[in-house]
PDB file of N, CA and C in Angstrom:
ATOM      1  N   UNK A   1      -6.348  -1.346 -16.034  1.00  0.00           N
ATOM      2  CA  UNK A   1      -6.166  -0.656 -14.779  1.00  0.00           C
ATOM      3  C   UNK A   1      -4.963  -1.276 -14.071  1.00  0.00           C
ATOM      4  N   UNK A   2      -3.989  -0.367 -13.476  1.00  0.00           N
ATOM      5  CA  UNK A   2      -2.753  -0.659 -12.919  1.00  0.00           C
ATOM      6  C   UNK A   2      -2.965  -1.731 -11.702  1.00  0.00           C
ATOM      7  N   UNK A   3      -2.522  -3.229 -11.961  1.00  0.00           N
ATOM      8  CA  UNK A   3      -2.369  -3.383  -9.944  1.00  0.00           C
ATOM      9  C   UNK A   3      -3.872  -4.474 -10.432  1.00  0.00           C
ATOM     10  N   UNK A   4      -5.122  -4.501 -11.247  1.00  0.00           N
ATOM     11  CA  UNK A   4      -5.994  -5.327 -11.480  1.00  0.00           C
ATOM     12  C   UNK A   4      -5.672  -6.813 -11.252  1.00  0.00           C
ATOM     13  N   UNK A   5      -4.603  -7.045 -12.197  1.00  0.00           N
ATOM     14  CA  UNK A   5      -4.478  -8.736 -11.988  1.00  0.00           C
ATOM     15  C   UNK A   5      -3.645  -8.958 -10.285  1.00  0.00           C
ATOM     16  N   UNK A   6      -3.183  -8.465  -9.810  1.00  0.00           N
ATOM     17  CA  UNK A   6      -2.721  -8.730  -8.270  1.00  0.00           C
ATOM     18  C   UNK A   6      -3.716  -8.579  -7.544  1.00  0.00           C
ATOM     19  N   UNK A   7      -5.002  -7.481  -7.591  1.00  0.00           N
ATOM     20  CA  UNK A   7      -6.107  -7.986  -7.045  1.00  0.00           C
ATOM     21  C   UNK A   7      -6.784  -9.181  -7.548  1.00  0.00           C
ATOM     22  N   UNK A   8      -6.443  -9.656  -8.096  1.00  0.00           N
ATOM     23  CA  UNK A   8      -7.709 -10.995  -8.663  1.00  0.00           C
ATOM     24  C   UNK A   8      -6.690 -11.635  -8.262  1.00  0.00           C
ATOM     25  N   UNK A   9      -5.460 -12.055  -7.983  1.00  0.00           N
ATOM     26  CA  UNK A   9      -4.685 -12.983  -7.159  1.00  0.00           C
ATOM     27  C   UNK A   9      -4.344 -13.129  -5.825  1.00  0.00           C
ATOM     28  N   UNK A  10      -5.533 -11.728  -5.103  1.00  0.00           N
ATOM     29  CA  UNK A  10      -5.228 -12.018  -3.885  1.00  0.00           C
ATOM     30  C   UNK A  10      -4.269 -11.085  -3.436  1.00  0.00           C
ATOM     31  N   UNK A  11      -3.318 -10.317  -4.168  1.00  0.00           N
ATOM     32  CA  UNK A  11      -2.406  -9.642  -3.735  1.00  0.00           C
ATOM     33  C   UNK A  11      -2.545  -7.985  -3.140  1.00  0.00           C
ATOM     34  N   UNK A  12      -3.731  -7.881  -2.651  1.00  0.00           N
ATOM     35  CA  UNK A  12      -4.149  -6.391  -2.647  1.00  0.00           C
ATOM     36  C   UNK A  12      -2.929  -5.573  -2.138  1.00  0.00           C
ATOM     37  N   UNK A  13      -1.922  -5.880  -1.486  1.00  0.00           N
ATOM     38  CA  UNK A  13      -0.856  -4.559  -0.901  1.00  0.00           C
ATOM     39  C   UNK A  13      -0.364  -4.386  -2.164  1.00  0.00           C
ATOM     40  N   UNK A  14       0.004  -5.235  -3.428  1.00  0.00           N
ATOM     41  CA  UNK A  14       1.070  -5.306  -4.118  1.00  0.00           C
ATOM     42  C   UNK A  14       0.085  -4.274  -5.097  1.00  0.00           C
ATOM     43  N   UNK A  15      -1.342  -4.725  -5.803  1.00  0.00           N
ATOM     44  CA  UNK A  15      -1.966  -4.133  -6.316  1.00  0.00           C
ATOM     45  C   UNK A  15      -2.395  -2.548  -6.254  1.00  0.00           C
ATOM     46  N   UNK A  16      -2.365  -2.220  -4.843  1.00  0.00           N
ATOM     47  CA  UNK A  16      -2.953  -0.934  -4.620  1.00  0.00           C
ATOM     48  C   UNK A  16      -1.427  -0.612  -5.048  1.00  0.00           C
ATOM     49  N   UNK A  17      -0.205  -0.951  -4.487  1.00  0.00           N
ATOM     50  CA  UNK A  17       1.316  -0.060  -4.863  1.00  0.00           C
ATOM     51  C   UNK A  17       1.434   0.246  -5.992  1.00  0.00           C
ATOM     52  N   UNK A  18       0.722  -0.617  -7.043  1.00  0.00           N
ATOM     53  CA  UNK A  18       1.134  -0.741  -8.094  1.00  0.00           C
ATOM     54  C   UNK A  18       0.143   0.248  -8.651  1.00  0.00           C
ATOM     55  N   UNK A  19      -1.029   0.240  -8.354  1.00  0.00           N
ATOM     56  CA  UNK A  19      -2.062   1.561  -8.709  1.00  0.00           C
ATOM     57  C   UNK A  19      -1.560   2.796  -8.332  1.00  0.00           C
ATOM     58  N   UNK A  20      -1.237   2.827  -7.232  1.00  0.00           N
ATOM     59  CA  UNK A  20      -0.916   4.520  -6.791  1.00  0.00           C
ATOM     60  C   UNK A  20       0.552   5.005  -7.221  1.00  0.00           C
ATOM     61  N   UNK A  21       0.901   3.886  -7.848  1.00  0.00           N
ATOM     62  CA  UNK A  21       2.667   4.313  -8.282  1.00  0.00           C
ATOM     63  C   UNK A  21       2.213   4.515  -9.838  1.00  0.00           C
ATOM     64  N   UNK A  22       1.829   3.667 -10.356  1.00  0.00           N
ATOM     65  CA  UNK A  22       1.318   4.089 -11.767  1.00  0.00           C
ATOM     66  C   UNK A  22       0.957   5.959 -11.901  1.00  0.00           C
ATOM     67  N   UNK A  23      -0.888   5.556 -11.470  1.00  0.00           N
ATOM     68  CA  UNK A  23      -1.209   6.649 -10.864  1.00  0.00           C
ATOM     69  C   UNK A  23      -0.877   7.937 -10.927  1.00  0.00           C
ATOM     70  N   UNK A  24       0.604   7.982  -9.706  1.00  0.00           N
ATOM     71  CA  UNK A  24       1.368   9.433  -9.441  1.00  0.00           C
ATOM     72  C   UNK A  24       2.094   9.310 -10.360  1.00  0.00           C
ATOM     73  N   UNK A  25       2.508   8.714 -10.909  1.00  0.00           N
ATOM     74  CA  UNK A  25       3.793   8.841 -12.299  1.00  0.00           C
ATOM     75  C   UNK A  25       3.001   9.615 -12.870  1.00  0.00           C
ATOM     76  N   UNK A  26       1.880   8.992 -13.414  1.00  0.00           N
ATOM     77  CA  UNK A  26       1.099   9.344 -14.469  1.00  0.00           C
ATOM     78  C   UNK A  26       0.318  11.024 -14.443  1.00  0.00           C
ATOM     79  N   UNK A  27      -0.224  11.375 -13.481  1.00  0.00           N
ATOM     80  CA  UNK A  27      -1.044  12.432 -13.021  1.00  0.00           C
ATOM     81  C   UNK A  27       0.076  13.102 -12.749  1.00  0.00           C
ATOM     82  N   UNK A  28       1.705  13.630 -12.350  1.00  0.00           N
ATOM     83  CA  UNK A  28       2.000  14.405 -11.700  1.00  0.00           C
ATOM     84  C   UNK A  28       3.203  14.318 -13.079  1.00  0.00           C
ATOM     85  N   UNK A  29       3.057  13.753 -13.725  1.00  0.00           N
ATOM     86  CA  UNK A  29       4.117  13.898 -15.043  1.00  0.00           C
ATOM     87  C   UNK A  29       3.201  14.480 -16.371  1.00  0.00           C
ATOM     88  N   UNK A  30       2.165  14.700 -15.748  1.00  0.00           N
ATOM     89  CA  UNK A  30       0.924  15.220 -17.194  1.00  0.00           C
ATOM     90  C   UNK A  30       0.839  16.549 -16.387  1.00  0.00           C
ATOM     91  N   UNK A  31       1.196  16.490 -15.338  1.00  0.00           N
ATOM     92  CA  UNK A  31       0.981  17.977 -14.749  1.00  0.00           C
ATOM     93  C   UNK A  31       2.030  19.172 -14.894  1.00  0.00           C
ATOM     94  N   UNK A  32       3.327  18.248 -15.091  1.00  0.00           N
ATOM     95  CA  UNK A  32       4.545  19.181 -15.142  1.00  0.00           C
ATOM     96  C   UNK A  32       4.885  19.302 -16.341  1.00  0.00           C
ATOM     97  N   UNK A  33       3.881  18.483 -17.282  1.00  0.00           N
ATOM     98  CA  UNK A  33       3.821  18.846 -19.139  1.00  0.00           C
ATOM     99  C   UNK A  33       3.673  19.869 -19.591  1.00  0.00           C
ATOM    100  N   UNK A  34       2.782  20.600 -18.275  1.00  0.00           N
ATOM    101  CA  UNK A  34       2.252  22.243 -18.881  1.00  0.00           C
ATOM    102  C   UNK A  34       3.220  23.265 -19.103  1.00  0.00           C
ATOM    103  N   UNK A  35       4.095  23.236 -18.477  1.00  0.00           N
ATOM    104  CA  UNK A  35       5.316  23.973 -18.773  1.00  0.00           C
ATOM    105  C   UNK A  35       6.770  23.750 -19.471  1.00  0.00           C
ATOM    106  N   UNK A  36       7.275  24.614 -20.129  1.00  0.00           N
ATOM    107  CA  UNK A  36       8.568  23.952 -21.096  1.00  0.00           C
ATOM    108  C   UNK A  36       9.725  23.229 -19.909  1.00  0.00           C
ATOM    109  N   UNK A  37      10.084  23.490 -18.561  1.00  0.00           N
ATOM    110  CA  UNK A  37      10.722  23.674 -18.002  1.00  0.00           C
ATOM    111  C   UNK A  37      10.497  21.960 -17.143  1.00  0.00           C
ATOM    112  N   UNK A  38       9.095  22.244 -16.694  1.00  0.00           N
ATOM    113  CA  UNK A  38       8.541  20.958 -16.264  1.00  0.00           C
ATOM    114  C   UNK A  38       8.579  19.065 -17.431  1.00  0.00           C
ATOM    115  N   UNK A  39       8.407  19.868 -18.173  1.00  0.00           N
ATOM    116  CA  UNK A  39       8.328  18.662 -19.437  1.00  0.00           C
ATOM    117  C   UNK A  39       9.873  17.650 -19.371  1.00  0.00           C
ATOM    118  N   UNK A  40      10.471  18.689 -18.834  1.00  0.00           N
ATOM    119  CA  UNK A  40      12.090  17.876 -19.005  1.00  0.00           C
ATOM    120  C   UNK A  40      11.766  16.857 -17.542  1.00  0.00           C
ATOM    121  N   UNK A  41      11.276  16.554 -16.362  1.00  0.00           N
ATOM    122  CA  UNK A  41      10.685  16.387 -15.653  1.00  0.00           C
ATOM    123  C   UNK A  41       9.156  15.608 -15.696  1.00  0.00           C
ATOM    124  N   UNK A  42       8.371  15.754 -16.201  1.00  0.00           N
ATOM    125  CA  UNK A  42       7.414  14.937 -16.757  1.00  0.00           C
ATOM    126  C   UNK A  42       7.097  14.013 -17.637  1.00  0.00           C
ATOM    127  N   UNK A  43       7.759  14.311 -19.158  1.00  0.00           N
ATOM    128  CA  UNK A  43       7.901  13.446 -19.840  1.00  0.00           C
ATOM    129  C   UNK A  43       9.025  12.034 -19.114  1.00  0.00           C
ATOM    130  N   UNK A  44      10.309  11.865 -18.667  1.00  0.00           N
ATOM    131  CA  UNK A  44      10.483  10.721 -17.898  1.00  0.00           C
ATOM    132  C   UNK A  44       9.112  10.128 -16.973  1.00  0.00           C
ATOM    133  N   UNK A  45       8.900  10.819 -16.251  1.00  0.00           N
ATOM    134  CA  UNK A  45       7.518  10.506 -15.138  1.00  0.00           C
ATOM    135  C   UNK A  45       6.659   9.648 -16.068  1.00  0.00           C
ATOM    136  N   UNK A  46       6.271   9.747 -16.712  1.00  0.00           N
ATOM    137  CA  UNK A  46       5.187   9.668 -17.691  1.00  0.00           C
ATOM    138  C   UNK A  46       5.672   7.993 -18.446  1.00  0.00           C
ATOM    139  N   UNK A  47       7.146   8.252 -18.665  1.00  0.00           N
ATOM    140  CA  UNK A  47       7.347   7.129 -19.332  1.00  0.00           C
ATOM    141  C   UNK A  47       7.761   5.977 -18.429  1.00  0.00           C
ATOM    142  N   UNK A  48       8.314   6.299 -17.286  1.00  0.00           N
ATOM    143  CA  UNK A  48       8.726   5.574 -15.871  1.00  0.00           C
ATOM    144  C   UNK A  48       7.239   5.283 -15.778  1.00  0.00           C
ATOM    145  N   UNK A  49       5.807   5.889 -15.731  1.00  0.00           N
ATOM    146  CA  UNK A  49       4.927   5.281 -15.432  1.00  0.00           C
ATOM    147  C   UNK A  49       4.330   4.189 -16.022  1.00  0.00           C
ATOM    148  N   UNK A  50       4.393   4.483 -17.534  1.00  0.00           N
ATOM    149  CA  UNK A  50       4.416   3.504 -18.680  1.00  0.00           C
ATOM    150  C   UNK A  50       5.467   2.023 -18.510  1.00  0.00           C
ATOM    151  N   UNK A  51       6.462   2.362 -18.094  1.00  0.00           N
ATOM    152  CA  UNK A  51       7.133   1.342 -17.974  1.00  0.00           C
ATOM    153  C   UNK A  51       6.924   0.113 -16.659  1.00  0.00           C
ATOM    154  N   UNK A  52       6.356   0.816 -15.463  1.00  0.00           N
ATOM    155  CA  UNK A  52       5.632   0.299 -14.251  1.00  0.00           C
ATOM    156  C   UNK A  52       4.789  -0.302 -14.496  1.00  0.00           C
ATOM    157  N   UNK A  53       4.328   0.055 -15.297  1.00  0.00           N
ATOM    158  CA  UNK A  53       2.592  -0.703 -15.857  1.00  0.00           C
ATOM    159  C   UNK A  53       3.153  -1.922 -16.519  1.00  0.00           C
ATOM    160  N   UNK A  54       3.946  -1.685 -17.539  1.00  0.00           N
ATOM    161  CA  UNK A  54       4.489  -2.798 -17.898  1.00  0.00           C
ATOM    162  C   UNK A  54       4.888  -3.934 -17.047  1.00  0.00           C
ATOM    163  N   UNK A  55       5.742  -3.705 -15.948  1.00  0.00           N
ATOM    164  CA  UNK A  55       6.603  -4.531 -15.284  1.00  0.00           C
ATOM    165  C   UNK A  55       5.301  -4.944 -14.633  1.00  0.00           C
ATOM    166  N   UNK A  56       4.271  -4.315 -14.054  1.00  0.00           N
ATOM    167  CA  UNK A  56       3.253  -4.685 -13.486  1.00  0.00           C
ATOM    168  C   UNK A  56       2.564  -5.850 -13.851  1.00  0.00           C
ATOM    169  N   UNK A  57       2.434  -6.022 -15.267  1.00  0.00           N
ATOM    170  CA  UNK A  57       1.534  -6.898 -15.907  1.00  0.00           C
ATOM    171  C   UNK A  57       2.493  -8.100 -15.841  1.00  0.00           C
ATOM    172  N   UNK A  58       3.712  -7.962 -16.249  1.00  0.00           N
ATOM    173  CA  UNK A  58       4.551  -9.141 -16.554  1.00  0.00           C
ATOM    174  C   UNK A  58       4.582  -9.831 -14.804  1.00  0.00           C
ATOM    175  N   UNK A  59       4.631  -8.989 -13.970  1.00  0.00           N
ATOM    176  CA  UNK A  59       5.121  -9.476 -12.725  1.00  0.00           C
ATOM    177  C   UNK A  59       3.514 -10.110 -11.866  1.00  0.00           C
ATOM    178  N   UNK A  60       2.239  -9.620 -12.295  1.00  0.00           N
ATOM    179  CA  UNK A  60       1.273 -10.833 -12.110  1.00  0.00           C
ATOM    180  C   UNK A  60       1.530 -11.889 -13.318  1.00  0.00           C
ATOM    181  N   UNK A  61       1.538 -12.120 -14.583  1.00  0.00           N
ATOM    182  CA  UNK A  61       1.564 -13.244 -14.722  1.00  0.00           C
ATOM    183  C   UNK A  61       2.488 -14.193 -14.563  1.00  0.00           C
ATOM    184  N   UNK A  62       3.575 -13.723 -14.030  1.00  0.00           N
ATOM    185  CA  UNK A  62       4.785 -14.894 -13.158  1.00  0.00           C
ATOM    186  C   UNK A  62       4.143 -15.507 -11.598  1.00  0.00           C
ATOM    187  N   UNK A  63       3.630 -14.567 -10.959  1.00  0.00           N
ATOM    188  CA  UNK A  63       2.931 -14.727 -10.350  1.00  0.00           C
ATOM    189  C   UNK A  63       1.670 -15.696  -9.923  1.00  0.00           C
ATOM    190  N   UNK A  64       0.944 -15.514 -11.462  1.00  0.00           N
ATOM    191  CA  UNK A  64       0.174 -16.695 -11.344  1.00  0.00           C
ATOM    192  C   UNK A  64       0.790 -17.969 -11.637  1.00  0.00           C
ATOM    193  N   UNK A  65       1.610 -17.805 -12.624  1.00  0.00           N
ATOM    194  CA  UNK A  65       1.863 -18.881 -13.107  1.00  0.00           C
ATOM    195  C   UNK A  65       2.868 -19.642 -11.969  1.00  0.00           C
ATOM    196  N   UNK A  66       3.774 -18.623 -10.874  1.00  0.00           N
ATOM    197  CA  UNK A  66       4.136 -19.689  -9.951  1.00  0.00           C
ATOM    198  C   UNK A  66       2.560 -20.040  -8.507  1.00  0.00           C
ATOM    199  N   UNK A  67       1.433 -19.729  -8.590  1.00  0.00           N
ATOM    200  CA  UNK A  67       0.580 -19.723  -7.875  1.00  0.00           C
ATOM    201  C   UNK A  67       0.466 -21.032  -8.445  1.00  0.00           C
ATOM    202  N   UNK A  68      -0.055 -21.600  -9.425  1.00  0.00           N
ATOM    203  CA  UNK A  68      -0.162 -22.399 -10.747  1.00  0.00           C
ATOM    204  C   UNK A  68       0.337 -23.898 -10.646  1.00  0.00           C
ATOM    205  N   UNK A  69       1.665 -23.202 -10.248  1.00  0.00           N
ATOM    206  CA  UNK A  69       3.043 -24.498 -10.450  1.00  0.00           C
ATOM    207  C   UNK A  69       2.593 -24.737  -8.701  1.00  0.00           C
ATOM    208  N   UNK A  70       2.255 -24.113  -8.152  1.00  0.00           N
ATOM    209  CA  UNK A  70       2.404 -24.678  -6.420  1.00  0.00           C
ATOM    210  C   UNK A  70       3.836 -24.495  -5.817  1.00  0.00           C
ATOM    211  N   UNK A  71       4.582 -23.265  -6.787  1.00  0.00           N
ATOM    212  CA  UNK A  71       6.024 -23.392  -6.085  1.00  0.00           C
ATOM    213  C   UNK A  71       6.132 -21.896  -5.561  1.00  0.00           C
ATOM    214  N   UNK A  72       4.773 -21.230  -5.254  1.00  0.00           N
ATOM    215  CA  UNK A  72       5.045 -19.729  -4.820  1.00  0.00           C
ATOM    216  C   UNK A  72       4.950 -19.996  -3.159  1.00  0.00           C
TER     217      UNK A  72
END
């Protein structure tokens, strides 16, 4: 789930952004799939959302790990 590890660090603004940005990528780029026209338009969405998720995960565990070090 998008935004999970920033809630377990305490970070709930960063977590919920990171849920509802996932989220709308995700739901509103599967929506504009239905059409040939939309797809040129959704498929990015879709993969911009994929890629958020990514940066998401990498950017709590820097996170902890400067929580960790005591240098955040």
């Amino acid at each position: 789930m998008p935004g999970l590890g920033h809630f377990y660090l305490g970070q709930n603004l960063k977590g919920v952004a990171y849920l509802v940005g996932v989220g709308g990528l995700q739901f509103f780029g599967f929506d504009l799939d239905l059409s040939v026209l939309g797809a040129a338009i959704g498929i990015p969405m879709e993969l911009g959302g994929a890629g958020l998720w990514m940066f998401s995960i990498l950017d709590a565990y820097h996170t902890a790990k400067r929580m960790n070090e005591g240098t955040f």
